[in-house]
Protein backbone atom coordinates (compact mmCIF):
# COMPACT_ATOMS: atom_id res chain seq x y z
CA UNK A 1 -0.05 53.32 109.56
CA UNK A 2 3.08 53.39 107.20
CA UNK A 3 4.72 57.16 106.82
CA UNK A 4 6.04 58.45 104.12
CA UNK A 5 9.60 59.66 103.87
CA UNK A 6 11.05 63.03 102.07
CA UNK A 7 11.47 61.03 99.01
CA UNK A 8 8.00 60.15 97.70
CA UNK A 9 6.89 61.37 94.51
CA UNK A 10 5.18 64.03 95.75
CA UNK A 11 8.77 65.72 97.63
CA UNK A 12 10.24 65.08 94.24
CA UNK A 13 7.90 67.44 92.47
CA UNK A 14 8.43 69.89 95.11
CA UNK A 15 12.52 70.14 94.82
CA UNK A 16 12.66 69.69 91.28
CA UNK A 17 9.78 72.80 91.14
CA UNK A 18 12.07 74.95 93.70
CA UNK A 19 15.36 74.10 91.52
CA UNK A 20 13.20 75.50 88.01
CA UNK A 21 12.47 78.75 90.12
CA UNK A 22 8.85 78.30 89.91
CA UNK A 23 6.21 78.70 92.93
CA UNK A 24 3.00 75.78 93.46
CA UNK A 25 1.08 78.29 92.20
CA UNK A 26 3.40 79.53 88.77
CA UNK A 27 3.57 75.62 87.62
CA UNK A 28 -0.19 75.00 88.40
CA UNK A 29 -0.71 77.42 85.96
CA UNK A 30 1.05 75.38 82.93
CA UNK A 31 -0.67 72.30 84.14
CA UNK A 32 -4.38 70.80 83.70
CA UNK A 33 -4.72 70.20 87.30
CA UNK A 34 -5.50 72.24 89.91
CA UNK A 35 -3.43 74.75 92.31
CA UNK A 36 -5.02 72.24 95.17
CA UNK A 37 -3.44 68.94 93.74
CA UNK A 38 -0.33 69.69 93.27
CA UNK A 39 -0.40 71.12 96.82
CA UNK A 40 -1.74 67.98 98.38
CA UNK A 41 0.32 65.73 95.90
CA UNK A 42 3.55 67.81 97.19
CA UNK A 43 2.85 67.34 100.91
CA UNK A 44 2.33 63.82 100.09
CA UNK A 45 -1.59 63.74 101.00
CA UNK A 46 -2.59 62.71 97.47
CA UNK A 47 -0.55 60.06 95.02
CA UNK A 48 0.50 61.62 92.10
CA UNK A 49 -0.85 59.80 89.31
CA UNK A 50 1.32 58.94 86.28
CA UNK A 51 -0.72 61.22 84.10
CA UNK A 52 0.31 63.98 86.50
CA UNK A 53 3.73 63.01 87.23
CA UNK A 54 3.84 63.22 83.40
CA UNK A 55 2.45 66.88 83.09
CA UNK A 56 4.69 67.97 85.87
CA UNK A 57 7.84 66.19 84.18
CA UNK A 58 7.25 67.88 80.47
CA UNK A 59 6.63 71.73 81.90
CA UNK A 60 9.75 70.91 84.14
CA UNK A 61 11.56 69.66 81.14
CA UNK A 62 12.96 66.49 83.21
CA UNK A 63 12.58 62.96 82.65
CA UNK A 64 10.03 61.19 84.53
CA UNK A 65 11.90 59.13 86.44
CA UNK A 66 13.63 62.58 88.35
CA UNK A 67 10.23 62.48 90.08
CA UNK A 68 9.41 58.49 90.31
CA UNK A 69 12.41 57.61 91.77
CA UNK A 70 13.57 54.77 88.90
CA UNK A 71 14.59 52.33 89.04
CA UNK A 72 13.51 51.63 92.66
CA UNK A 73 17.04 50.08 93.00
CA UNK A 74 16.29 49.00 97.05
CA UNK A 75 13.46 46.80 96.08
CA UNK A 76 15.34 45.67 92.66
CA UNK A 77 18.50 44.29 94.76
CA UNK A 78 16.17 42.30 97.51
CA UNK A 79 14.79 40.25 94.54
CA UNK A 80 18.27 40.00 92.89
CA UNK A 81 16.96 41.90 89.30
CA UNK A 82 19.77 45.00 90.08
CA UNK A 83 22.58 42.42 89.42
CA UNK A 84 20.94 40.89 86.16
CA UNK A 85 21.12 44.49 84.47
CA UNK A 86 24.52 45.17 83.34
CA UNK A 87 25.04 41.65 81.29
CA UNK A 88 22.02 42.74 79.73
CA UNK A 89 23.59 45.98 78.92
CA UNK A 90 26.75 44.44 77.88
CA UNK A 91 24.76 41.88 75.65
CA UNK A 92 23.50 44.94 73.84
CA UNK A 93 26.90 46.33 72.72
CA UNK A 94 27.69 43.11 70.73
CA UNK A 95 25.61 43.92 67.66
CA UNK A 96 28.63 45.41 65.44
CA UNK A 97 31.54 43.25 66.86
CA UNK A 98 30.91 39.99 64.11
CA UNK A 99 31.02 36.49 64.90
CA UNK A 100 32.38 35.20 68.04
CA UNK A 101 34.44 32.43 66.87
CA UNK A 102 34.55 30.57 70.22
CA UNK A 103 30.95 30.55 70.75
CA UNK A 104 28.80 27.75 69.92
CA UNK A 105 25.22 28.44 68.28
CA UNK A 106 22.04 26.43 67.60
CA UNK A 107 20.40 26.30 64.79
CA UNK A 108 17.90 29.28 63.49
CA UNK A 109 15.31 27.06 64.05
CA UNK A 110 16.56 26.50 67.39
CA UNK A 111 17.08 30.31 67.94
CA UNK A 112 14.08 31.78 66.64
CA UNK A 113 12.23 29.41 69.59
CA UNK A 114 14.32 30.21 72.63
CA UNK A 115 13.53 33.73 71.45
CA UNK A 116 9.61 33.12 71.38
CA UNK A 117 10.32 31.45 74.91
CA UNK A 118 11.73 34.60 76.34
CA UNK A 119 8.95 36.64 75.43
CA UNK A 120 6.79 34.05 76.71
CA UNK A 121 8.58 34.78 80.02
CA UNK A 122 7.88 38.00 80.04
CA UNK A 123 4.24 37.68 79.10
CA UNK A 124 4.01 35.50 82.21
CA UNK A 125 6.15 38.30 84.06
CA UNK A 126 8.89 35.63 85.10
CA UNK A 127 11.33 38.65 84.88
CA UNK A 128 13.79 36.94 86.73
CA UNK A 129 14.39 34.17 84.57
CA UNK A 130 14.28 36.46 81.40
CA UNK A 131 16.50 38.59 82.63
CA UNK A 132 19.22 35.98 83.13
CA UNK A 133 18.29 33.84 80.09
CA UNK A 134 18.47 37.10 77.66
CA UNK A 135 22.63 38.10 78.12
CA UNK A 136 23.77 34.37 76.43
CA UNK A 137 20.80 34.32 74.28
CA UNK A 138 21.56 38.09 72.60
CA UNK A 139 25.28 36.65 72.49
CA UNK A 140 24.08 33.75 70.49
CA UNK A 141 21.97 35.20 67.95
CA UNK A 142 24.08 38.19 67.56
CA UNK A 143 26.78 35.12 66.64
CA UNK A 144 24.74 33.49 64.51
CA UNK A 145 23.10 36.70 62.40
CA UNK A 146 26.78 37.87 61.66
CA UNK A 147 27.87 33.93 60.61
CA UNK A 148 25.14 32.91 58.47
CA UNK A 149 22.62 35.95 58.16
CA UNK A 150 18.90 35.10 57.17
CA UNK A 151 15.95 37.00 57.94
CA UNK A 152 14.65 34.27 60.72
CA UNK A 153 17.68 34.50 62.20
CA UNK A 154 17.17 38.43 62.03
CA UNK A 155 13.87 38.52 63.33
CA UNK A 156 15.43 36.30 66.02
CA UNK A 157 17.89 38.72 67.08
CA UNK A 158 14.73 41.72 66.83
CA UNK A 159 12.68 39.64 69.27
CA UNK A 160 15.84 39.56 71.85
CA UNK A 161 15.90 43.10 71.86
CA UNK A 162 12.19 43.48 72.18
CA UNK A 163 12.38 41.46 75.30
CA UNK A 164 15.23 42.91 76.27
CA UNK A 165 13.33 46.32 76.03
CA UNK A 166 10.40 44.43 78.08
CA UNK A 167 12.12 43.77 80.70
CA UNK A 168 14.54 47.12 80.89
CA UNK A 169 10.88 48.89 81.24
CA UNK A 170 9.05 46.79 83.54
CA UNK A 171 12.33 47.61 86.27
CA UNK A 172 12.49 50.98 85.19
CA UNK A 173 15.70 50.57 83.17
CA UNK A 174 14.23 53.47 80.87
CA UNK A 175 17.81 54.68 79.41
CA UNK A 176 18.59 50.63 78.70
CA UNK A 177 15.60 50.27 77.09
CA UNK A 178 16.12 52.76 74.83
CA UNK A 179 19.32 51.04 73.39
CA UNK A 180 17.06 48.09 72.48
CA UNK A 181 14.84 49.50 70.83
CA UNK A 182 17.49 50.99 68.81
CA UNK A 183 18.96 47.49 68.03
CA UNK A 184 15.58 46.54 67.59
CA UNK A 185 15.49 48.73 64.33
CA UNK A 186 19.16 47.64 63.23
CA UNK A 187 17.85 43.65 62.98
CA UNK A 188 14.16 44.63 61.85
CA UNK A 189 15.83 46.27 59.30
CA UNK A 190 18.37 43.36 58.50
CA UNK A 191 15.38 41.21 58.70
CA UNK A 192 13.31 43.01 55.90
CA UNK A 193 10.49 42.86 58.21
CA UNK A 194 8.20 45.50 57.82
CA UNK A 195 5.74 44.35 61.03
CA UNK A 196 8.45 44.14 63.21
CA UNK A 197 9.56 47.62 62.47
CA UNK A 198 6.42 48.73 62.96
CA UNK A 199 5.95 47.21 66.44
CA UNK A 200 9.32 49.33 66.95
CA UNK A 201 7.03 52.10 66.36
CA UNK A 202 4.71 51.40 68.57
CA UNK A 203 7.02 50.95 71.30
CA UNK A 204 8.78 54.13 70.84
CA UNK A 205 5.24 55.92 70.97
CA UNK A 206 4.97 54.32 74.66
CA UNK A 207 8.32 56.13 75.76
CA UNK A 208 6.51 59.20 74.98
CA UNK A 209 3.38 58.45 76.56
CA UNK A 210 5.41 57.74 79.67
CA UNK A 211 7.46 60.69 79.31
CA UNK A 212 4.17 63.04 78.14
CA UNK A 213 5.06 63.84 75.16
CA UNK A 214 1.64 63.29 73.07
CA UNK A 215 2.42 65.19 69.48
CA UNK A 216 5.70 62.69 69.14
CA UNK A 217 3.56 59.77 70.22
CA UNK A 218 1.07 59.73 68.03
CA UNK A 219 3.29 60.92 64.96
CA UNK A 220 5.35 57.51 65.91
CA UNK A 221 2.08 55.86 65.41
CA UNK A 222 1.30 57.49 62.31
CA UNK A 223 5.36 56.08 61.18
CA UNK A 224 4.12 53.00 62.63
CA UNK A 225 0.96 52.56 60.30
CA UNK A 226 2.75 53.88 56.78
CA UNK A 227 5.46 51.07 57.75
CA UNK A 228 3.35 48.25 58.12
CA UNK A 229 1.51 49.46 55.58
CA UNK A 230 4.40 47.96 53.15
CA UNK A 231 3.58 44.16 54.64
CA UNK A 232 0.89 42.43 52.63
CA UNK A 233 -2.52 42.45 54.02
CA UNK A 234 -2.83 39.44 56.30
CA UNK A 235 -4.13 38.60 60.45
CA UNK A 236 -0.61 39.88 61.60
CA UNK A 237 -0.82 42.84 59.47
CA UNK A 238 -4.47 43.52 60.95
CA UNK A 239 -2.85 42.63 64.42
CA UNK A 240 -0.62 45.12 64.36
CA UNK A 241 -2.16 48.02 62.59
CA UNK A 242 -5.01 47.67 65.28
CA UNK A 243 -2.20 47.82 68.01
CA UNK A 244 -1.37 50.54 67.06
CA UNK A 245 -4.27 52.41 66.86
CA UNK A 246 -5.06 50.97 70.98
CA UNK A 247 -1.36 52.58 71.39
CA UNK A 248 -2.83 56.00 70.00
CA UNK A 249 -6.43 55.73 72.02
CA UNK A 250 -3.87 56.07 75.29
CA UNK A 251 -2.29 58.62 74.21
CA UNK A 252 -4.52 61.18 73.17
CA UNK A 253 -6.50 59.91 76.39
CA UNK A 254 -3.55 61.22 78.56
CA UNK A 255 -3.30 64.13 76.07
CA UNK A 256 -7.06 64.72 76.93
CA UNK A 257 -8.57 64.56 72.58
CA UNK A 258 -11.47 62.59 73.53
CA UNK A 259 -12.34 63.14 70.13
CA UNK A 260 -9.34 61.12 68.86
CA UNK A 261 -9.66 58.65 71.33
CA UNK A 262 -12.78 57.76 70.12
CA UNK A 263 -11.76 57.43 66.70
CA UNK A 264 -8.81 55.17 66.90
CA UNK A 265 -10.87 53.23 69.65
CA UNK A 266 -13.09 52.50 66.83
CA UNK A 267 -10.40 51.49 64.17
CA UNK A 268 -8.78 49.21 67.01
CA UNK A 269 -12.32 47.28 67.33
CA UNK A 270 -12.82 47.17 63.77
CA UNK A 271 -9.33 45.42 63.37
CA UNK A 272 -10.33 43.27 66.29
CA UNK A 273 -13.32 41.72 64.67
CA UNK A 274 -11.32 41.02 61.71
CA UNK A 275 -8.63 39.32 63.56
CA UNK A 276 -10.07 37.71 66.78
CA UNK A 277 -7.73 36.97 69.80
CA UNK A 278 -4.67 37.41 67.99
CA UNK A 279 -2.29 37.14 70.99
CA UNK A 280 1.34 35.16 69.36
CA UNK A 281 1.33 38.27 66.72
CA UNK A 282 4.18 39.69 67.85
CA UNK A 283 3.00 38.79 71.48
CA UNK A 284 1.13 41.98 71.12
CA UNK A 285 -2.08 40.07 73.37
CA UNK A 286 -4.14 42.09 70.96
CA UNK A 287 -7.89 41.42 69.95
CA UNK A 288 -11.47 42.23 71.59
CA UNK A 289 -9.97 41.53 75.29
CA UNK A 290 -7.10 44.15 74.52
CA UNK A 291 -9.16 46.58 72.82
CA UNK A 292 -11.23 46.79 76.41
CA UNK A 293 -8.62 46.86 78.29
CA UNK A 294 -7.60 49.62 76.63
CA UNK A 295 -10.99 51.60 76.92
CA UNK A 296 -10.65 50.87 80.71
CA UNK A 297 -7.05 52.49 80.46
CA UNK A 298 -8.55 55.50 78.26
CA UNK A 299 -11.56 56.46 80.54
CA UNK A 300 -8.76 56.03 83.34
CA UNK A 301 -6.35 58.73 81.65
CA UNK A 302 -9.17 60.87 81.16
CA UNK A 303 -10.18 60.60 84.74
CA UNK A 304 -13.49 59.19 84.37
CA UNK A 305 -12.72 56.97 87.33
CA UNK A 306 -16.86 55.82 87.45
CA UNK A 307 -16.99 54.90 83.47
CA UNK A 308 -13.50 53.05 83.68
CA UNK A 309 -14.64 50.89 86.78
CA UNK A 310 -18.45 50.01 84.97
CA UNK A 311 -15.93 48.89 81.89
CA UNK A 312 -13.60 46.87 83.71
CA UNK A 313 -16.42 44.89 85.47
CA UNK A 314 -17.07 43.83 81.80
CA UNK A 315 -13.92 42.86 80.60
CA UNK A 316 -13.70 39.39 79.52
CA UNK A 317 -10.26 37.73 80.35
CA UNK A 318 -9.59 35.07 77.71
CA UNK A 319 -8.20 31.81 79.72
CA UNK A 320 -4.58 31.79 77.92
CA UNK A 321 -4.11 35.73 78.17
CA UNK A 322 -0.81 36.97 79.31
CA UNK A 323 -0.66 37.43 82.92
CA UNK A 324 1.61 40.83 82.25
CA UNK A 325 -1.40 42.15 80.71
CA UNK A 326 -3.96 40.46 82.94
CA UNK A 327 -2.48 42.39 86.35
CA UNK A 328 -2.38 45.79 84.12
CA UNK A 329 -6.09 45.41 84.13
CA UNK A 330 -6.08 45.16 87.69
CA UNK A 331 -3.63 47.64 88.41
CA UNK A 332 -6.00 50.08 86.38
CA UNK A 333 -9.17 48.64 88.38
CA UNK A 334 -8.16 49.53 91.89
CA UNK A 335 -7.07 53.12 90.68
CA UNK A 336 -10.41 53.07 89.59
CA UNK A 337 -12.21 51.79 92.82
CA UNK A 338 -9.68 53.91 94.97
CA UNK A 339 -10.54 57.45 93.10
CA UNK A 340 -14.61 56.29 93.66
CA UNK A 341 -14.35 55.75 97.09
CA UNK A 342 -14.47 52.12 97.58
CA UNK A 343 -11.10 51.36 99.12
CA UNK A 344 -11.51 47.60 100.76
CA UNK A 345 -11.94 46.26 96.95
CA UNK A 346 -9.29 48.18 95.22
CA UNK A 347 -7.27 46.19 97.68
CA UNK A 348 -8.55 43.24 96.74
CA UNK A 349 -7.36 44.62 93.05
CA UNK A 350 -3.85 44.82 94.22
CA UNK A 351 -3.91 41.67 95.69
CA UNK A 352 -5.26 39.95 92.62
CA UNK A 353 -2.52 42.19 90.69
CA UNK A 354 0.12 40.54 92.80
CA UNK A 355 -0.79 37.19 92.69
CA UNK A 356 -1.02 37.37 89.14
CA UNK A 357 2.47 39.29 88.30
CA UNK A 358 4.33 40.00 91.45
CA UNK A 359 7.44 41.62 90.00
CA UNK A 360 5.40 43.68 87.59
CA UNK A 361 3.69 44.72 90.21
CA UNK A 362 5.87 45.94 92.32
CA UNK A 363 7.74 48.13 90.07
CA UNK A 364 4.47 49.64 88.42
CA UNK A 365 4.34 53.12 89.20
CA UNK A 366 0.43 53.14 88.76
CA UNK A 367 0.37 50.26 91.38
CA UNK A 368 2.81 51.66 93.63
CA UNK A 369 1.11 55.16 94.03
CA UNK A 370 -2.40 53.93 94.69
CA UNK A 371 -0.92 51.86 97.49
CA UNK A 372 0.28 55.09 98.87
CA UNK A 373 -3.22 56.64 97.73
CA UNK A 374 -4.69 54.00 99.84
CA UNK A 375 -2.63 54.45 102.60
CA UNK A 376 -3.49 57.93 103.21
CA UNK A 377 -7.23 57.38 102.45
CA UNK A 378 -7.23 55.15 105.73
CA UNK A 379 -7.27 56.38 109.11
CA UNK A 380 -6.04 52.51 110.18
CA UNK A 381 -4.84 50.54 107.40
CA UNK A 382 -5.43 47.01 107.14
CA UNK A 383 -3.08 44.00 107.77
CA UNK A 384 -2.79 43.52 104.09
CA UNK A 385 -2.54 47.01 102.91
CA UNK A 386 0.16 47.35 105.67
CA UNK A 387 1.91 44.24 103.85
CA UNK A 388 1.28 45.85 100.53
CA UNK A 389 3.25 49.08 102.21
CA UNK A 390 6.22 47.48 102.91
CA UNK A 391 5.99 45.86 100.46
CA UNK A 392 7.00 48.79 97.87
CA UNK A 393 9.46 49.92 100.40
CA UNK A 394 6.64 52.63 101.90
């Protein structure tokens, strides 16, 4: 059976705990969980779940990825992603430098579908190819927004930076991710487009759903609503508004308002029937496939492990869905199956995770620490948990 070393999750909590002068029991006390957890997620006998890694990382006042370990840089350089990070970064510091007068750029036509192509990429989870399509492509449209500026060519340059964010995320880039989203509001602006600031929004409330930080979330969302409120009423509009509202149901799910998450659960289905499978909005995926998946990942946050499993067994997966989002239900699935007890098929959700989305998979922190929940559930694990194991560096 794989061992752990001193660096899991679990030994993270424990040193960053020691170094804020507090005992297991004195930060059980701040925390919804119990004395026992954080003592069995310490001594690494329990994964620590990203809705407790998230409770943990707001009473210790750290960012999350002190006690994650991101970006798992090991795994990053075997599959060559740690070297396609710092043109990215670069990329992102051309936005107030002007035209480049010795590059070449295609038309906005041209520019506004290369664009759509990346974030088709990432939908797919070919981060690898994204990742070393996005530097040039930034360069380009930066070029060509500063030489002739229109608001396609804008919206171009927005949807760069959203992928650019995308992919920063998936590999745990969370400080370069940051710095897109921020360019993402300098060209939404620019672009007069009122939807794509408000996916901006939404985006921003994730960071602090990560990070744990529930008031700030959902008062992004709330931004995020009053600004696409400004856009004509239309399927997009509808798309997005209803987005937004599946943004807050997670939320307040790991902020444990049931109340609320029944409420905007509501307002995301009543968008959904309005707009059916409305997945090229924005490549937002959303519509009545999204809105379950999202009551699977709400009855997850609130640890109702049986209720979340009985709703992902009914999840209908339309045929041309995004594969990113297609392993996230998965991924949620066998935490699912592993918390109930039935450990041979949340396997057989990882595998089905991986085969879908490989990379995503391997740098999902959900996925990663219900391997290691799996692990320790097993006296003798299985050829293909082993290979899952190693897999994640374990």
């Amino acid at each position: 059976m794989p061992a752990f070393d001193d660096q899991h999750t679990g030994a993270r909590i424990a040193e960053q705990r020691k170094l804020a002068g507090l005992t297991q029991r004195g930060l059980a006390d701040r925390l919804p969980y119990s004395y026992s957890l954080l003592r069995h997620v310490e001594t690494g006998h329990k994964n620590a779940a990203p809705d407790f890694v998230s409770a943990v990382a707001r009473e210790l006042r750290i960012d999350v990825t002190a006690l994650t370990g991101q970006p798992y840089v090991t795994e990053l350089q075997q599959d060559r992603l740690a070297e396609l990070i710092r043109p990215i970064r670069e990329s992102l510091d051309l936005y107030d430098l002007g035209d480049n007068p010795d590059l070449a750029v295609r038309t906005d036509r041209e520019l506004t579908t290369a664009a759509d192509e990346l974030c088709q990429q990432v939908r797919a989870t070919h981060l690898n190819a994204a990742a070393r399509t996005l530097p040039r492509l930034i360069a380009e449209v930066t070029t060509a927004a500063h030489r002739a500026p229109s608001s396609e060519v804008w919206r171009a340059l927005g949807s760069t930076y959203r992928t650019a964010h995308d992919v920063s995320t998936k590999l745990g880039f969370f400080d370069l991710s940051t710095i897109a989203l921020d360019r993402m509001a300098w060209a939404a602006d620019r672009a007069s487009d009122p939807l794509l600031a408000a996916v901006r929004q939404y985006m921003r409330a994730l960071v602090y759903f990560r990070e744990g930080e529930h008031t700030i979330g959902l008062r992004l969302i709330g931004r995020g609503h009053s600004i696409a409120a400004q856009a004509e009423e239309s399927r997009a509009s509808l798309a997005v508004a209803g987005q937004l509202h599946l943004g807050a149901t997670v939320i307040a799910a790991r902020a444990r308002d049931t109340e609320a998450v029944t409420a905007h659960l509501a307002e995301a289905e009543r968008h959904a029937q309005r707009t059916g499978e409305a997945g090229h909005v924005h490549w937002l995926s959303f519509g009545p496939a999204n809105v379950a998946a999202h009551e699977v990942s709400a009855n997850v946050e609130l640890r109702r492990y049986g209720k979340a499993l009985e709703k992902a067994r009914k999840v209908q997966l339309p045929a041309d869905w995004a594969m990113s989002r297609r392993a996230h239900v998965y991924i949620d699935r066998a935490r699912s199956e592993m918390e109930t007890g039935r450990t041979d098929a949340a396997i057989g959700s990882l595998v089905e995770a991986r085969r879908m989305a490989p990379q995503q998979t391997r740098y999902h922190p959900g996925a990663r620490e219900t391997i290691k929940g799996l692990v320790h559930q097993r006296r003798r694990t299985p050829d293909t948990l082993d290979n899952m194991a190693a897999w994640i560096g374990l």
